[in-house]
Protein backbone atom coordinates (compact mmCIF):
# COMPACT_ATOMS: atom_id res chain seq x y z
CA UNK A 1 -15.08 -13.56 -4.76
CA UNK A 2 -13.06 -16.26 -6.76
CA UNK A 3 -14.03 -19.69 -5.60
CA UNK A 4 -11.12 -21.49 -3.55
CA UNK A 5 -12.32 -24.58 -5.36
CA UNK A 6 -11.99 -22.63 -8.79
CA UNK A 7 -8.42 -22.09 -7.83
CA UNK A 8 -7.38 -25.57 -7.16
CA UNK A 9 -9.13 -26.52 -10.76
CA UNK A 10 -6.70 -24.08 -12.02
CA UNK A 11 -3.43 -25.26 -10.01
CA UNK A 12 -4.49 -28.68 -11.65
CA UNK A 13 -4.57 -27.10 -15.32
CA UNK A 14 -1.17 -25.68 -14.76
CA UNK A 15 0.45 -29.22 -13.58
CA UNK A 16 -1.38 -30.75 -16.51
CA UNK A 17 -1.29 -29.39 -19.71
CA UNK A 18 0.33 -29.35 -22.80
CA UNK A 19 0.59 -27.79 -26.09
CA UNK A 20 3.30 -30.65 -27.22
CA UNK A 21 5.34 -32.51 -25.61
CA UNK A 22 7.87 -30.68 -23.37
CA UNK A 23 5.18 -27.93 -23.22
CA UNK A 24 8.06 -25.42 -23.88
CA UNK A 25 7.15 -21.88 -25.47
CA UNK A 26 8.85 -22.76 -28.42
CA UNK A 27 6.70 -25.79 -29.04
CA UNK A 28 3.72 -24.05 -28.89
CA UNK A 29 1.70 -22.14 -31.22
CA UNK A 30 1.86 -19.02 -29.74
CA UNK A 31 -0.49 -15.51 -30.37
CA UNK A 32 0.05 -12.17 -29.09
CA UNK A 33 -2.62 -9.34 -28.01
CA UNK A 34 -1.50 -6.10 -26.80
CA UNK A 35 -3.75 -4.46 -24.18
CA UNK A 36 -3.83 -0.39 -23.57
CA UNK A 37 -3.78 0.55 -20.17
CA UNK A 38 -2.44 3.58 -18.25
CA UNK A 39 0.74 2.18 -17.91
CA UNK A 40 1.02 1.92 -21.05
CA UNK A 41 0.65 -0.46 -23.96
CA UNK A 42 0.87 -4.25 -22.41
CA UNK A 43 1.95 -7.41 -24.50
CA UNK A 44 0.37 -10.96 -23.89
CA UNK A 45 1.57 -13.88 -25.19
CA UNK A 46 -0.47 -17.57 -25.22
CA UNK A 47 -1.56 -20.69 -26.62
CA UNK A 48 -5.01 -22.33 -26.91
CA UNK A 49 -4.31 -23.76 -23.73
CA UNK A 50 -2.85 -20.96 -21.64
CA UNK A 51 -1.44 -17.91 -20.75
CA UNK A 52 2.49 -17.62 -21.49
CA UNK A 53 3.34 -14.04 -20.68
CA UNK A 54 2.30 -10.59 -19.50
CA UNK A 55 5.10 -8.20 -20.48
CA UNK A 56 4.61 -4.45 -19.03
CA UNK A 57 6.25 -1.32 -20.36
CA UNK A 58 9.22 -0.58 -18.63
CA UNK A 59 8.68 2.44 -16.92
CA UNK A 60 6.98 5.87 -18.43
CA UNK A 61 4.04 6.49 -17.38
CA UNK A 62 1.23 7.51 -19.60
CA UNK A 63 -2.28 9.29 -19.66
CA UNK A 64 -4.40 6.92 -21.39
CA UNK A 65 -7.05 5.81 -19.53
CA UNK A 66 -9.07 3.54 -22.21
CA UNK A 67 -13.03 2.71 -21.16
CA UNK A 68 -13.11 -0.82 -22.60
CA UNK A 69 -10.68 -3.31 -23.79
CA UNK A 70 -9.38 -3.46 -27.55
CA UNK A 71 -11.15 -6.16 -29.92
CA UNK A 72 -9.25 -8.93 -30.01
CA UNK A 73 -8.30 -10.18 -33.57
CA UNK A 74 -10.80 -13.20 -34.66
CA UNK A 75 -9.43 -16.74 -33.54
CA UNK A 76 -7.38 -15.00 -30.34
CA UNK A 77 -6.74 -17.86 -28.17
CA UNK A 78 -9.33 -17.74 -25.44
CA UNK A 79 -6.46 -17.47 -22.56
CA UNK A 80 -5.38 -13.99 -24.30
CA UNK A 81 -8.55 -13.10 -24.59
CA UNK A 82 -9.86 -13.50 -20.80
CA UNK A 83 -6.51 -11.76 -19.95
CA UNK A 84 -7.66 -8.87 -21.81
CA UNK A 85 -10.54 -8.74 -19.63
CA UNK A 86 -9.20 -9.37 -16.53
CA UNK A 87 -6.52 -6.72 -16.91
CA UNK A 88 -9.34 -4.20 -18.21
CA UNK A 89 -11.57 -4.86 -15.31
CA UNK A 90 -7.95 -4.36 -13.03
CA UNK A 91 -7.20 -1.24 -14.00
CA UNK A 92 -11.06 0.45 -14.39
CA UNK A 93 -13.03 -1.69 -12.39
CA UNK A 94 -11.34 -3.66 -9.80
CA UNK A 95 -13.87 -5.32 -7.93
CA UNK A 96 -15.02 -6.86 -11.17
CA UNK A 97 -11.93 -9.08 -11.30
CA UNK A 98 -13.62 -11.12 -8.60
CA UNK A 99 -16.12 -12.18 -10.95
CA UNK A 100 -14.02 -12.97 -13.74
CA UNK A 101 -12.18 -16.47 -14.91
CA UNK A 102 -8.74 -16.14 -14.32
CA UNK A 103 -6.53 -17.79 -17.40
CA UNK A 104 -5.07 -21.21 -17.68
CA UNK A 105 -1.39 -20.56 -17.22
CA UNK A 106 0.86 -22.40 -19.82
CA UNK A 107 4.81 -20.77 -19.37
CA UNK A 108 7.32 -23.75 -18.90
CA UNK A 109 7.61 -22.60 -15.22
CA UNK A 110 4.21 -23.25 -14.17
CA UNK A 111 4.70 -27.01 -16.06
CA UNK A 112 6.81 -28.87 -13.22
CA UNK A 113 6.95 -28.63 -9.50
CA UNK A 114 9.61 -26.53 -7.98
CA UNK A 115 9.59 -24.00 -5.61
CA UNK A 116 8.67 -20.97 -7.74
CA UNK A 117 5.61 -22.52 -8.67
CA UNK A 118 4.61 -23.27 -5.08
CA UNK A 119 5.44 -19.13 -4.57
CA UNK A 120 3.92 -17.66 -7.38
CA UNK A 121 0.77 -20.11 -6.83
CA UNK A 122 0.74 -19.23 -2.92
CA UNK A 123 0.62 -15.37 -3.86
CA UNK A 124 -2.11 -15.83 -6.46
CA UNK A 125 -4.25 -17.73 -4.14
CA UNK A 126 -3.41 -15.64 -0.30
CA UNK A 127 -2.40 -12.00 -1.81
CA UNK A 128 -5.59 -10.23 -2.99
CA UNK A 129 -6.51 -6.48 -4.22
CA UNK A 130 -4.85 -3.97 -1.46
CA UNK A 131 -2.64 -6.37 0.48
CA UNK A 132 0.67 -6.71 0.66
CA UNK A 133 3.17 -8.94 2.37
CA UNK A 134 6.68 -9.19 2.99
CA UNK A 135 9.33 -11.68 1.32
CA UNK A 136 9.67 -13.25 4.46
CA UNK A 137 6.17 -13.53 5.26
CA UNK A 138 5.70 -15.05 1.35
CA UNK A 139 8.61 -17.61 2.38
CA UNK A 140 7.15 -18.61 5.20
CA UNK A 141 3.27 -19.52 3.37
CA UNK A 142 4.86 -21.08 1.04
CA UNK A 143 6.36 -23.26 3.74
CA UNK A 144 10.78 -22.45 3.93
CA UNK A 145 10.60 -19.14 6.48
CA UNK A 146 14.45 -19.37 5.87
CA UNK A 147 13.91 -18.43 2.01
CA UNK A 148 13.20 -15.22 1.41
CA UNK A 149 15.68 -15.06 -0.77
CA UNK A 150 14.82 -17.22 -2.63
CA UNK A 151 11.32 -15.73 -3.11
CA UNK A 152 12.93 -13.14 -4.65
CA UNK A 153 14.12 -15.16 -7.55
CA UNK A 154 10.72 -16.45 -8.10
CA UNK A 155 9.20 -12.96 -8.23
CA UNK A 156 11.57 -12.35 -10.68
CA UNK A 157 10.80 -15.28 -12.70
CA UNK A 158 6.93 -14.26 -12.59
CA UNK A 159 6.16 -14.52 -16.48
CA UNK A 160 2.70 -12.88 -15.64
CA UNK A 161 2.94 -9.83 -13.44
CA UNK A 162 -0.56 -8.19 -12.17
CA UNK A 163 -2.36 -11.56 -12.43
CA UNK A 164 0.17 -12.75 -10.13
CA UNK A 165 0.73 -9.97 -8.25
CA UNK A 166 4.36 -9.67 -7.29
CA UNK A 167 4.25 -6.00 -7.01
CA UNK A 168 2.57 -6.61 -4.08
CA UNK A 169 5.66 -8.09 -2.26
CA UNK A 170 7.92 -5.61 -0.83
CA UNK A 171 10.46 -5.75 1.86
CA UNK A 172 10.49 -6.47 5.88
CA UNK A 173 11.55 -3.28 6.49
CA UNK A 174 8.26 -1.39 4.18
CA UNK A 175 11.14 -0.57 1.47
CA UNK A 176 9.28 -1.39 -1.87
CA UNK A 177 12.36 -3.13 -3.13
CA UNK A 178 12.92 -4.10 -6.79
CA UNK A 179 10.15 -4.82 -9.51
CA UNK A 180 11.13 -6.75 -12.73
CA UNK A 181 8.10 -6.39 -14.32
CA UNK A 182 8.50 -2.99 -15.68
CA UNK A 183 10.70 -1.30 -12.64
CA UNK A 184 10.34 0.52 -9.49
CA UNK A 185 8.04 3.09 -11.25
CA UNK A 186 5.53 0.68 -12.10
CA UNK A 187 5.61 -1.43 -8.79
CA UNK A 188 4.81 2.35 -6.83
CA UNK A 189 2.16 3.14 -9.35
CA UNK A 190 0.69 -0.47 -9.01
CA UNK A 191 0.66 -0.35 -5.32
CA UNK A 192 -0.85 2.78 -5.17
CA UNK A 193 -4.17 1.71 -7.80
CA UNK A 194 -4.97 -0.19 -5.11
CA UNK A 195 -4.65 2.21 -2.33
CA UNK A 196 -1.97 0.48 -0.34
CA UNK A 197 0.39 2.49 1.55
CA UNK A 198 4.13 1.39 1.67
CA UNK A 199 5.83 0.48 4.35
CA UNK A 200 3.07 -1.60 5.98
CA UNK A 201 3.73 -4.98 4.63
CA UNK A 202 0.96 -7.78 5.00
């Protein structure tokens, strides 16, 4: 199990650093890995001091069902590469995720305090493997009941879907509702790797 401690070390990596200043992806040096998976081929983007993005394919499923994660080029930035891990353990071995370091996170939105942040950092830290909870509910940990909304628009601003798992957010009512990580498709096939039934939210 991932070490509350561990997670406030991270929350204080993502308030503090930099590639440049500004800290924008286009002042960093960024690398790219792409990671199979049975989704399909996944692209990461980084820096030597985080993780930027997780980009999913946008829909088709596929059979592959690699045993191990591809070799990383030599001089991948270590983010990317503990990404690659993560997501390999996620998809074949899920209770190993518990054991593994989870990536600084360097994308601009995780680089000043707002109320996405507070969201996407709330759902990291409350929302684990097989849960689920409502917009609403999300709102309401992350302190504004009244926005859930609003909570919508950060899950659509997620730059890193799966590590932060907004496919596990789905309406009041147990309607999945909408996934802009890859679409609908993915969100159902996500929810149902980890065994969770639709329709009862949190």
């Amino acid at each position: 199990m991932i070490c509350p401690l561990y997670l406030d070390f991270l929350f204080l990596l993502l308030s503090s650093s930099f590639c440049s200043p500004g800290g924008t992806m286009d002042t960093c040096a960024l690398q790219y890995k792409t990671v199979d998976s049975p989704l399909g081929r996944i692209e990461l983007a980084g820096c030597g001091q985080g993780l930027h993005q997780i980009r999913l394919p946008s829909g088709k499923m596929t059979s592959a069902n690699p045993t191990e994660a591809p070799a990383a080029p030599e001089g991948t930035a270590e983010p990317l590469m503990q990404c690659a891990a993560w997501l390999d353990a996620y998809f074949h071995k899920p209770a190993a995720t518990e054991g593994l370091p989870l990536p600084a996170l360097h994308h601009p939105v995780f680089q000043q305090d707002s109320f996405t942040r507070r969201v996407l950092w709330k759902l990291l830290k409350v929302v684990k493997f097989g849960e689920m909870v409502s917009y609403q509910q999300l709102a309401a940990l992350a302190g504004n009941p009244k926005a859930a909304r609003a909570v919508g628009g950060a899950m659509r601003s997620n730059p890193v879907p799966i590590l932060i798992p907004c496919h596990r957010v789905i309406c009041s009512s147990g309607a999945l509702g909408n996934y802009s990580g890859g679409g609908r498709a993915v969100k159902q096939w996500l929810l149902a790797h980890e065994g969770i039934l639709a329709g009862r939210p949190g």
